[in-house]
N, C-alpha and C. Protein backbone atom coordinates (compact mmCIF):
# COMPACT_ATOMS: atom_id res chain seq x y z
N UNK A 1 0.85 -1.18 0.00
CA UNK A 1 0.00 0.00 0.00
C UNK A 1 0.89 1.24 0.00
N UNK A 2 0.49 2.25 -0.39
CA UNK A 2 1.17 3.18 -0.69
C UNK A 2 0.54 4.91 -0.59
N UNK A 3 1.15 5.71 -0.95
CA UNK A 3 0.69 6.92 -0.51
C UNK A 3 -0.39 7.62 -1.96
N UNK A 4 0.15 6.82 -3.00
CA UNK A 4 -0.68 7.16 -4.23
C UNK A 4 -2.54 6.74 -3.68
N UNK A 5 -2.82 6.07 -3.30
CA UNK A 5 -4.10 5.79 -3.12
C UNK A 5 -4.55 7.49 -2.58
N UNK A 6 -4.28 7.58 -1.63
CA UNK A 6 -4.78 8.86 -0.59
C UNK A 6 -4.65 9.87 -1.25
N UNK A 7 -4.03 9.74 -2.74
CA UNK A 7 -4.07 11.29 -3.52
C UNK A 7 -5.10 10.94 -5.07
N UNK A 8 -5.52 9.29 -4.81
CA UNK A 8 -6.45 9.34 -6.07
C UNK A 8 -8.00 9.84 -5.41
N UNK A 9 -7.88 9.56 -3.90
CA UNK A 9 -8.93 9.63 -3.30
C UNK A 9 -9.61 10.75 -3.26
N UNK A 10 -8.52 12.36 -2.78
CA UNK A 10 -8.55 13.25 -2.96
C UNK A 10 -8.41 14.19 -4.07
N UNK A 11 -8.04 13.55 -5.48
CA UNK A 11 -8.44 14.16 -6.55
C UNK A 11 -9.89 13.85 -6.85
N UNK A 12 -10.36 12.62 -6.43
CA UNK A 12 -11.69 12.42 -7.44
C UNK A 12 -12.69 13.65 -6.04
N UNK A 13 -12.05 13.21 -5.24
CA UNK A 13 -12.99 14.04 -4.43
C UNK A 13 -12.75 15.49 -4.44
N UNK A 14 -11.85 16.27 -4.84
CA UNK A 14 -11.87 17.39 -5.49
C UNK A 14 -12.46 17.48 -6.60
N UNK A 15 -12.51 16.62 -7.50
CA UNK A 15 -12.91 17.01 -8.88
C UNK A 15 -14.63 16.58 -8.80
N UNK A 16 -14.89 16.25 -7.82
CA UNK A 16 -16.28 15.40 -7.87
C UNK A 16 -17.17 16.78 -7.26
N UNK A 17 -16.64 17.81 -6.00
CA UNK A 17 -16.55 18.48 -5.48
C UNK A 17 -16.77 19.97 -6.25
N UNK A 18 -15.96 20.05 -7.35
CA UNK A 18 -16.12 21.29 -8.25
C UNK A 18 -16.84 20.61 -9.31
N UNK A 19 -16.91 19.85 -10.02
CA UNK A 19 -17.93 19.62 -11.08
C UNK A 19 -19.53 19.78 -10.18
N UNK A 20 -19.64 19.60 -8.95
CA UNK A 20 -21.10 19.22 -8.48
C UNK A 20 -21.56 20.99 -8.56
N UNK A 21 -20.62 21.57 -8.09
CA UNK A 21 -20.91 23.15 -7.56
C UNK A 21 -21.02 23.82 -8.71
N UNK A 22 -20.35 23.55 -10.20
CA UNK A 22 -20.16 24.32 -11.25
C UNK A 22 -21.95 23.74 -11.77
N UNK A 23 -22.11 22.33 -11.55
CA UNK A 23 -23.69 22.07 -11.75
C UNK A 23 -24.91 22.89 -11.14
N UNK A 24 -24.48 22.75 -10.08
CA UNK A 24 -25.48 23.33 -8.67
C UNK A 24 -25.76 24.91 -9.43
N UNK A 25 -24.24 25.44 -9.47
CA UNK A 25 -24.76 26.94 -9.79
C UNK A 25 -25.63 27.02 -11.44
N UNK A 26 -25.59 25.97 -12.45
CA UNK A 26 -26.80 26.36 -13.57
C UNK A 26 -27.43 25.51 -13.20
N UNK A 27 -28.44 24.99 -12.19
CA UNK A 27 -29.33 24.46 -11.73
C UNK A 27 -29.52 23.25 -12.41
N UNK A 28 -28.31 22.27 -12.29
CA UNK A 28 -28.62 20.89 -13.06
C UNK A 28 -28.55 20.30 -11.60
N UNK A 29 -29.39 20.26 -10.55
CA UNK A 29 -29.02 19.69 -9.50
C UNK A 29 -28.97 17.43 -9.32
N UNK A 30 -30.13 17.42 -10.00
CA UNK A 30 -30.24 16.14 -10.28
C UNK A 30 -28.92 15.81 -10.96
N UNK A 31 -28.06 16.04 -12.00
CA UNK A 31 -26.61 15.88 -12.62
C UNK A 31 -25.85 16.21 -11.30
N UNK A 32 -26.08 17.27 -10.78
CA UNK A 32 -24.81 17.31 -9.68
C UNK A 32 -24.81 15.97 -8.64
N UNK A 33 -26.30 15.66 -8.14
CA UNK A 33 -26.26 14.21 -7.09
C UNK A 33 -25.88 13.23 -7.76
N UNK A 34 -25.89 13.35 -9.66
CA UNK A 34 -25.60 12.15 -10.25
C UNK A 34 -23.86 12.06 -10.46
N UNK A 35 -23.57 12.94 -9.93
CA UNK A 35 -21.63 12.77 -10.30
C UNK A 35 -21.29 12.45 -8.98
N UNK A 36 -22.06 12.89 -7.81
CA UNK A 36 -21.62 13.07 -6.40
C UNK A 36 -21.74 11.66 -6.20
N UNK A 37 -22.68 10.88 -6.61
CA UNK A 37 -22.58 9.50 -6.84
C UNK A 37 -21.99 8.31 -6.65
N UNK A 38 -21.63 8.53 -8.24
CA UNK A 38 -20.42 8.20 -9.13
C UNK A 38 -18.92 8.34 -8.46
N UNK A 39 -19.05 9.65 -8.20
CA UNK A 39 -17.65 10.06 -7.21
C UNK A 39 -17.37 9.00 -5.90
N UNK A 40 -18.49 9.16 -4.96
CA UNK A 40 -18.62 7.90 -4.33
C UNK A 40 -18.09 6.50 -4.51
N UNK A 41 -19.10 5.75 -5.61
CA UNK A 41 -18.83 4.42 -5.67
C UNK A 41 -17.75 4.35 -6.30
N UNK A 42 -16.40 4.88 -7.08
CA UNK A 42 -15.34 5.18 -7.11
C UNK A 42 -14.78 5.17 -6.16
N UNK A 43 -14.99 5.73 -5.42
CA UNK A 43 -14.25 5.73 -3.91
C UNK A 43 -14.25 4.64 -3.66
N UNK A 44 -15.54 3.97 -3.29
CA UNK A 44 -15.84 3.02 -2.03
C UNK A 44 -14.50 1.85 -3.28
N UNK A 45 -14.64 2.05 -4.62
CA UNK A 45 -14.48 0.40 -4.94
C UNK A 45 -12.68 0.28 -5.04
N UNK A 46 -12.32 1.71 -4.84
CA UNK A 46 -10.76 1.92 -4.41
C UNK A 46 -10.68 0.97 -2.96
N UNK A 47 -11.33 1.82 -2.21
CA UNK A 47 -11.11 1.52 -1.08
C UNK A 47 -11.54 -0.21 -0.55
N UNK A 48 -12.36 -0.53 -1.45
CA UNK A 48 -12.51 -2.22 -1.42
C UNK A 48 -11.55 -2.95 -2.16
N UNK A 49 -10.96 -2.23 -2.94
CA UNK A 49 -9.94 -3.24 -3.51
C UNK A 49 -8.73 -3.26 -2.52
N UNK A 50 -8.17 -1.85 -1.79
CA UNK A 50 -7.42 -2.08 -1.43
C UNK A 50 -7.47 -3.10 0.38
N UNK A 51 -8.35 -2.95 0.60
CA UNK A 51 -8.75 -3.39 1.62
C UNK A 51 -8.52 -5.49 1.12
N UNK A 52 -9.01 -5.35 -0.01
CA UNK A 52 -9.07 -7.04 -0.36
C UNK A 52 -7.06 -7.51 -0.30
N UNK A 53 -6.83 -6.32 -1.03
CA UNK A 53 -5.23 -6.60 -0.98
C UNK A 53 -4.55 -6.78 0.48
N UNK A 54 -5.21 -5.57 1.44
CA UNK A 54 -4.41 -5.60 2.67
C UNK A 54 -4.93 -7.51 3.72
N UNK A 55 -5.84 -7.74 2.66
CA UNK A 55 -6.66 -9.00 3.55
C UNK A 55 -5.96 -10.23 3.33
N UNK A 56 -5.76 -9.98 2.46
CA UNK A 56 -4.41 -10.85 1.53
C UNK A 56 -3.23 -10.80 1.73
N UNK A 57 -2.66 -9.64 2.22
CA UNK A 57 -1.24 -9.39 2.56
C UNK A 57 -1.49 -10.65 4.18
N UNK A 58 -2.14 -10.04 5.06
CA UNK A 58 -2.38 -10.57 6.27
C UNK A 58 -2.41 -11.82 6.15
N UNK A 59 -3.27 -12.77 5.09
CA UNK A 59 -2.97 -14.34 5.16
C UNK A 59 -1.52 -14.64 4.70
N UNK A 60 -1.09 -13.90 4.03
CA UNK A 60 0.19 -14.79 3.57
C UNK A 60 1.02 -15.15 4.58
N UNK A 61 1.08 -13.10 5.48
CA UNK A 61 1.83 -13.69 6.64
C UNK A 61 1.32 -13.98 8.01
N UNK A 62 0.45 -14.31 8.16
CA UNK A 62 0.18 -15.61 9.33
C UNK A 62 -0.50 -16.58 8.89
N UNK A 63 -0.06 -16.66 7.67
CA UNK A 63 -0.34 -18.56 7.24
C UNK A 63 -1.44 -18.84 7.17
N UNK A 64 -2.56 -18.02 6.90
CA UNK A 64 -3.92 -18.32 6.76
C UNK A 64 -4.65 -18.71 5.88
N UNK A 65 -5.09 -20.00 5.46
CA UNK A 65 -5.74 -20.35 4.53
C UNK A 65 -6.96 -20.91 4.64
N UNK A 66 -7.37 -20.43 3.70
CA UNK A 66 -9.25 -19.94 3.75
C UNK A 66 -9.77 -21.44 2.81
């Protein structure tokens, strides 16, 4: 694991962040909840992959087999 994750996290969430507000202000609000979304389950499926990796790191080293 590494420090790149925590800066993809915080770009999408910056960019998820100003695209919603540049929506919000010409009243596409339904498009703005639909990127805020998106931005989300991006997140979450970062954060599940890496989580599957760190689950995996952990069996190798205490010998755990599933």
């Amino acid at each position: 694991m590494s420090i790149d994750i925590i800066f993809k996290i915080a770009a999408i969430g910056l960019i998820t962040a100003i695209v919603g507000q540049v929506l919000k202000k010409y009243d596409k609000d339904e498009i703005a909840s639909l990127v805020t979304l998106v931005g989300l389950v991006t997140v979450l499926l970062i954060v599940i992959d890496s989580l599957t990796d760190l689950f995996s790191a952990l069996q190798s080293v205490f010998g755990l087999y599933s």
